[in-house]
Protein backbone atom coordinates (compact mmCIF):
# COMPACT_ATOMS: atom_id res chain seq x y z
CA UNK A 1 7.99 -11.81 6.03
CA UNK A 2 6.88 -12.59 2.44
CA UNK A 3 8.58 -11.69 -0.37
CA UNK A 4 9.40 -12.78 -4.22
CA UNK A 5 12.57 -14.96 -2.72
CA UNK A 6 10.54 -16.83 0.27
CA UNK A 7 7.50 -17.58 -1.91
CA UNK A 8 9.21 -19.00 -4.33
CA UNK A 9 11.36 -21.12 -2.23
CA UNK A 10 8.93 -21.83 0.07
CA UNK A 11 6.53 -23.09 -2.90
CA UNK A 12 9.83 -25.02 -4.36
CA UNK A 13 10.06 -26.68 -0.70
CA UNK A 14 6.33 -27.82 -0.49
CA UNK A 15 6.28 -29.29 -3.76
CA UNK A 16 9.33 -31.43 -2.53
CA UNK A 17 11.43 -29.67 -5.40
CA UNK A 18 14.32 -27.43 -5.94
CA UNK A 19 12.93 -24.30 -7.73
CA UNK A 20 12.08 -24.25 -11.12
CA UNK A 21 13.46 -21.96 -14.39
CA UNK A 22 10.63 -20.15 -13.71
CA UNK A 23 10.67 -19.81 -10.31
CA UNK A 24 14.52 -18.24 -10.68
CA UNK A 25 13.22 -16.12 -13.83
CA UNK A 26 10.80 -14.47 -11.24
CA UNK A 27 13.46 -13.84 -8.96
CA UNK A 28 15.83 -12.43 -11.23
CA UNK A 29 12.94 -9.96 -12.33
CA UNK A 30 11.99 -9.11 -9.02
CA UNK A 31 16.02 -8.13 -8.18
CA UNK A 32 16.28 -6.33 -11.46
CA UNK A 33 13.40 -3.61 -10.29
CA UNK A 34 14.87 -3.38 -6.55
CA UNK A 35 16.80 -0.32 -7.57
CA UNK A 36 13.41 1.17 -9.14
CA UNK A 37 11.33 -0.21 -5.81
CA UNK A 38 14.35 1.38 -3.41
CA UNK A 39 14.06 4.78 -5.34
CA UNK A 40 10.24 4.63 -4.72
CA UNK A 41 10.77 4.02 -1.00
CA UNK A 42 13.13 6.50 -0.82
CA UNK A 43 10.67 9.29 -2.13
CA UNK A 44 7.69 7.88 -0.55
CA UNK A 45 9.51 7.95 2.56
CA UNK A 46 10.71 11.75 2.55
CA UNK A 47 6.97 12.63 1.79
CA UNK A 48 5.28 10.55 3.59
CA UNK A 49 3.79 13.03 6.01
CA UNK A 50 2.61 15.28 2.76
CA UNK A 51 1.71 12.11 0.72
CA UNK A 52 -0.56 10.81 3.89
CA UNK A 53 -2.04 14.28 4.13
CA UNK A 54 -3.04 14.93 0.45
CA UNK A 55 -4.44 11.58 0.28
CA UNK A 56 -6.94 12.35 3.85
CA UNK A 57 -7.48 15.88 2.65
CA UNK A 58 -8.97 14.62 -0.63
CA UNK A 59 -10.97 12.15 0.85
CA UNK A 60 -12.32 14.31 3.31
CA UNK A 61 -13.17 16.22 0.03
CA UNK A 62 -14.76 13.96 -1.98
CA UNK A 63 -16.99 12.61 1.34
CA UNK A 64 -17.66 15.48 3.03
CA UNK A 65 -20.23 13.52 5.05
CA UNK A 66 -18.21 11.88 6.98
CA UNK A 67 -17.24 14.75 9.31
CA UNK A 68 -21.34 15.30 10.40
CA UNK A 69 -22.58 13.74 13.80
CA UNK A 70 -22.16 9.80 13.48
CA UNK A 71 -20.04 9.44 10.88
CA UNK A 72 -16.74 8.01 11.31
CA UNK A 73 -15.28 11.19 11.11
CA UNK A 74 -17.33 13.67 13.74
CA UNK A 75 -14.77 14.68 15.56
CA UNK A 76 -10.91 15.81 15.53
CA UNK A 77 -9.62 12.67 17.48
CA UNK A 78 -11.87 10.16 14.74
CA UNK A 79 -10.33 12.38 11.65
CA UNK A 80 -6.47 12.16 13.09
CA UNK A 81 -7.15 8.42 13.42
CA UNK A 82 -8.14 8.04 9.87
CA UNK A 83 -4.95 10.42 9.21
CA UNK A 84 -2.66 8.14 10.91
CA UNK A 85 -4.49 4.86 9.36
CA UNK A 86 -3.59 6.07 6.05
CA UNK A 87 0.33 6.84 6.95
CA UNK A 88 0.06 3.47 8.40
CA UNK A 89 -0.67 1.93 4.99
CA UNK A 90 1.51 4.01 2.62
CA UNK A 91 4.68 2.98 5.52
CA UNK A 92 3.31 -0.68 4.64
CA UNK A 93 3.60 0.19 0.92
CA UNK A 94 6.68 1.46 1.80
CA UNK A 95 7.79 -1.86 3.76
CA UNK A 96 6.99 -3.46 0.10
CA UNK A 97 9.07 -1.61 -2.03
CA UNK A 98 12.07 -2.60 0.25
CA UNK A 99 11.09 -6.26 0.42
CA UNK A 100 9.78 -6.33 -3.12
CA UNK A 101 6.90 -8.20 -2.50
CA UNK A 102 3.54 -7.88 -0.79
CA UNK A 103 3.75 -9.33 2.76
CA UNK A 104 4.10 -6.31 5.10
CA UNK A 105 0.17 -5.44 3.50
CA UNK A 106 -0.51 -9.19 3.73
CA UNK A 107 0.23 -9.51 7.40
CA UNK A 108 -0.02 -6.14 8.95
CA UNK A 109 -2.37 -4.42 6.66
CA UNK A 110 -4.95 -6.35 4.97
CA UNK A 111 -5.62 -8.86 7.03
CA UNK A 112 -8.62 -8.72 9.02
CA UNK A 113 -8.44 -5.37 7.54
CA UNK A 114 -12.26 -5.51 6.74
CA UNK A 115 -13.66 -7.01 9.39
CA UNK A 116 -12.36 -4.40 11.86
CA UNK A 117 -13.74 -1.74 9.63
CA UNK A 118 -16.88 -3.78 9.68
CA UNK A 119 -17.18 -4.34 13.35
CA UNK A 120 -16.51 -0.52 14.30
CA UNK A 121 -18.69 0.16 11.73
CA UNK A 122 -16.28 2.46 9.33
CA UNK A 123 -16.71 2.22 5.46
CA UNK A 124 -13.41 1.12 3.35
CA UNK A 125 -14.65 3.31 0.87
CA UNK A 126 -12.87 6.47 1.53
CA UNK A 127 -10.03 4.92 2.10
CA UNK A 128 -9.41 2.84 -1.28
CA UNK A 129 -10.62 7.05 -2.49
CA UNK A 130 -7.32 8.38 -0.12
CA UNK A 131 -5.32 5.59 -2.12
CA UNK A 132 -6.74 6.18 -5.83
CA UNK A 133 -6.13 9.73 -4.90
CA UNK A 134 -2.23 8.77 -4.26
CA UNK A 135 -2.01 6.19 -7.22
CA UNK A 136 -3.68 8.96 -9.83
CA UNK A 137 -1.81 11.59 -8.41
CA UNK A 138 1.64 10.65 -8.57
CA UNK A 139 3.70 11.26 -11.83
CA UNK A 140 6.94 10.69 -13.45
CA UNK A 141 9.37 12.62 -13.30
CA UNK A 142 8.15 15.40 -10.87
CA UNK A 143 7.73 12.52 -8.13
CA UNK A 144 10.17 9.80 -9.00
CA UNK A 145 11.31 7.88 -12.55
CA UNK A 146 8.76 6.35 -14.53
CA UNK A 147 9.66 2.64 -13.37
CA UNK A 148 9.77 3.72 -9.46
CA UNK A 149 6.60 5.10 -10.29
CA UNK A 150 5.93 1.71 -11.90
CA UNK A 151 6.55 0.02 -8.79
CA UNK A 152 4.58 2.39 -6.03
CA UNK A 153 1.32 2.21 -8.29
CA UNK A 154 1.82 -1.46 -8.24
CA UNK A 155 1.48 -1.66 -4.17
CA UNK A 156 -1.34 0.86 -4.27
CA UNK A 157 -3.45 -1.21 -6.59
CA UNK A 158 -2.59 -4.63 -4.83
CA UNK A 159 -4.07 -2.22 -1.74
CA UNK A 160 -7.27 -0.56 -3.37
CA UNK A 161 -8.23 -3.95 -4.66
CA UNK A 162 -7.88 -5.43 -1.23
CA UNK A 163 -9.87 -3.00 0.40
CA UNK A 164 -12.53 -2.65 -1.93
């Protein structure tokens, strides 16, 4: 799995190098926020069910079309699958904040991400709207400290800007 560490020494290793100041600099950084990125998973974690179910409910809001006849959500079973796709990505987020870096979305979650959508013919729109939702949402200190917050929103962009 991807994170800060195995980039960097992976990129050290390719170049035929040990790695650099800056390379080590990014580490450090990266293990100074792990306590904000743990808290994050932490709280993320203990709401994910109401988190996941905020974020469908105001998507289902703002596109209200989707539930009519041949949309991709027209019936129960198509709207719990959208339901579950979105847990699925904020558990991915999740994954992120432990690793501290972005390769649980890379691998499991963003790639070929599109083209599925595409091929079943459902539109990524609503759910970068379900994330935005989450990302705007979410406040210090009612939800978690202002640099787990930090941290979550970080994911949730890298996410939204995949998907969109």
């Amino acid at each position: 799995m991807k994170s800060v560490v195995t980039t960097v020494v992976t990129a050290a290793d390719a170049a035929g190098r040990f790695p650099s100041q800056n390379d080590l600099e990014a580490v450090q950084g990266n293990i100074q926020r792990a306590a904000a990125r743990l808290e994050a998973a932490e709280k993320l974690a203990a709401g994910l069910d109401a988190v996941t179910r905020e974020a469908g409910d105001a998507c289902f809001s703002k596109y209200s079309y989707l539930k009519q006849a041949g949309e991709a959500g027209d019936s129960q079973v198509k709207i719990d699958k959208c339901y579950r796709d979105l847990g699925h990505y904020m558990r991915l987020i999740n994954y992120c904040l432990v690793v501290g870096g972005t390769g649980p979305l890379d691998e499991w979650g963003i790639a070929g991400a599109r083209e599925v959508y595409r091929s079943l013919a459902l539109p990524t729109g609503p759910y970068v709207e379900a994330l935005t939702y989450t990302r705007d949402r979410a406040c210090a200190p009612r939800d978690m400290s202002p640099q787990a917050l930090n941290e979550f929103k970080s994911y949730l962009d890298y996410l939204i800007n995949a998907l969109s």
